[in-house]
Protein backbone atom coordinates (compact mmCIF):
# COMPACT_ATOMS: atom_id res chain seq x y z
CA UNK A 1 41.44 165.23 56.23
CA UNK A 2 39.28 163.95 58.99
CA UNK A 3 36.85 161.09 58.78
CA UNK A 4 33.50 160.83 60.76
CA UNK A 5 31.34 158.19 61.09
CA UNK A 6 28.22 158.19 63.87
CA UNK A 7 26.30 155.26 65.53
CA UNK A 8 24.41 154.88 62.41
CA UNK A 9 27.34 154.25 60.09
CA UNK A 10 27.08 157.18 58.19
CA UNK A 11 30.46 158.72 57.04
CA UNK A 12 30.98 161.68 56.33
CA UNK A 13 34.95 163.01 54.99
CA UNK A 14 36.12 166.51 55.58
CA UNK A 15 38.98 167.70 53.71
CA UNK A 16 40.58 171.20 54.69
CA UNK A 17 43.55 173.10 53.82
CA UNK A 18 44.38 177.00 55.05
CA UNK A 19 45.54 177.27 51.47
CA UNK A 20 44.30 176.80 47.58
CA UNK A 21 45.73 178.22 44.94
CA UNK A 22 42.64 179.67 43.13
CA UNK A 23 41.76 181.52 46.23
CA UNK A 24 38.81 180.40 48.57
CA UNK A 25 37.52 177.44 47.69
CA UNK A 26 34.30 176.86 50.20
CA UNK A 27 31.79 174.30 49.12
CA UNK A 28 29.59 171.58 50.58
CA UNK A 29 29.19 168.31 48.80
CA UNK A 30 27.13 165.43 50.02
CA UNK A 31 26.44 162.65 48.03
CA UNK A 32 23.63 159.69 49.26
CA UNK A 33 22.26 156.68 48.23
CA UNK A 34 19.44 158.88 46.61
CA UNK A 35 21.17 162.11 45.24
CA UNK A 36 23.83 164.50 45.94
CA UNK A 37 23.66 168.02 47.59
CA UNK A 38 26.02 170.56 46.51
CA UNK A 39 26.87 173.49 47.91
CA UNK A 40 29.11 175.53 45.64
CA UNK A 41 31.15 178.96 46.09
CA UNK A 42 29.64 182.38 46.05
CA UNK A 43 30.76 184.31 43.04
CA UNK A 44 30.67 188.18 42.16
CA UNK A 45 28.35 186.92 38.96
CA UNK A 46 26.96 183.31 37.76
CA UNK A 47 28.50 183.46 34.90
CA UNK A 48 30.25 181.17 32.85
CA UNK A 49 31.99 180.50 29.90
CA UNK A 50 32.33 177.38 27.75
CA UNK A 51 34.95 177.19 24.36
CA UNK A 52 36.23 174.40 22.58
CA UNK A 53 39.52 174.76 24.27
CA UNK A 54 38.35 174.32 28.01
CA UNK A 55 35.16 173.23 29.34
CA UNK A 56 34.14 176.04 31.62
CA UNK A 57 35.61 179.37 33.30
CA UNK A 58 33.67 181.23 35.95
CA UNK A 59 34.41 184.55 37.99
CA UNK A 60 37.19 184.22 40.98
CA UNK A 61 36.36 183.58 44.46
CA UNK A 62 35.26 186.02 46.37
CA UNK A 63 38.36 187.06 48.61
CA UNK A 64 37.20 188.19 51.59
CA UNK A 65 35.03 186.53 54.51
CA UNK A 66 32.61 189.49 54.54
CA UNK A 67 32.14 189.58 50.71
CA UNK A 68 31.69 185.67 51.21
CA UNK A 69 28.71 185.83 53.97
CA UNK A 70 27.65 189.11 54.84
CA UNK A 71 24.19 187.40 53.90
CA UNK A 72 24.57 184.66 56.10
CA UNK A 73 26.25 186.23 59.22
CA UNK A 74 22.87 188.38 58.84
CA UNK A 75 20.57 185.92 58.79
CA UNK A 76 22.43 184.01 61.31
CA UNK A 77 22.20 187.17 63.71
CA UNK A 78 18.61 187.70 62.58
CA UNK A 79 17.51 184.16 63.61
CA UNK A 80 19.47 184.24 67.08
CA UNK A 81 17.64 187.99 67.83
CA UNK A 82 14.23 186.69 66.65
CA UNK A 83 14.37 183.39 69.13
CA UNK A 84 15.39 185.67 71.94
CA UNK A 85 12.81 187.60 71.76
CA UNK A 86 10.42 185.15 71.46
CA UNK A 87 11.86 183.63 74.60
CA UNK A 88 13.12 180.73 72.27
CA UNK A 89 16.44 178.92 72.91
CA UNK A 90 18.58 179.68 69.78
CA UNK A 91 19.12 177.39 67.49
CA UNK A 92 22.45 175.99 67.17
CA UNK A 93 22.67 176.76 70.35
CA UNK A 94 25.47 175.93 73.17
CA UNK A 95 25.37 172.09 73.30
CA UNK A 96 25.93 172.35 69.21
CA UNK A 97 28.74 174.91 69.82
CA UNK A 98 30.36 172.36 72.32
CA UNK A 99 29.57 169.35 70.36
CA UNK A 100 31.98 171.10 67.38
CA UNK A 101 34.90 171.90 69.61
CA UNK A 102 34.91 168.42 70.77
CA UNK A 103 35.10 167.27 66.81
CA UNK A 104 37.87 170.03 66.50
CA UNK A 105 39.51 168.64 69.83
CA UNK A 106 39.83 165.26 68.58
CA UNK A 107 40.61 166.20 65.02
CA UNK A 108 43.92 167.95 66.36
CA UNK A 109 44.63 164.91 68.92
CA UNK A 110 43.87 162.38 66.22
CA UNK A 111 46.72 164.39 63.66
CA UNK A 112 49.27 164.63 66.83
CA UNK A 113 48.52 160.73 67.84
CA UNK A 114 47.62 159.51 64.27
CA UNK A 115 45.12 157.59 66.05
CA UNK A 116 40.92 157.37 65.92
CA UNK A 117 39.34 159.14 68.39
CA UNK A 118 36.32 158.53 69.79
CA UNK A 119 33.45 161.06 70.95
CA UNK A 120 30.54 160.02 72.79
């Protein structure tokens, strides 16, 4: 688990595991003063299924990465090619890419220390 918080105060909690039973569980919740976002797993179908004995069953997880975001490593490459040839810097760009391995950085020193790390 890591816990972020930025010069604002806002905190945000990342919880991680190379593992889960189920199979892939990948989703994005954040929850405000004014509403949550969620984020949920991509599924073969949106299906569902509701019975008096449990409260919902839905398809598996998708198992692998490419079945996962094929969609989304092609808009990501579609975005990057359209802002270079528009002469546009694209967006994340370097700085972003740097900015994450310096969260990832201090993540792993934080685990090995068990001490807060901070990033300026």
């Amino acid at each position: 688990m890591i816990l972020l918080r930025n010069a604002a105060g806002v905190v945000a909690t990342i919880i991680n595991s190379r593992h889960c039973a189920p199979g892939y569980d990948q989703r994005l919740e954040v929850f405000g003063a004014d509403g949550v976002l969620n984020a949920d797993n991509v599924r073969a179908t949106t299906v569902q299924v509701a019975k008096k004995e449990f409260s919902a069953s839905k398809e598996p997880y998708l198992n692998f990465f490419l079945e996962r975001y094929t969609q989304a490593y092609t808009n990501e490459l579609n975005t990057f090619l359209t802002a270079i040839s528009k002469g546009e810097t694209p967006t994340p760009g370097i700085s972003d890419g740097i900015k994450a391995l310096q969260i990832a950085e201090a993540a792993e020193e934080s685990a090995k220390t068990g001490k807060s790390i901070k990033l300026s």
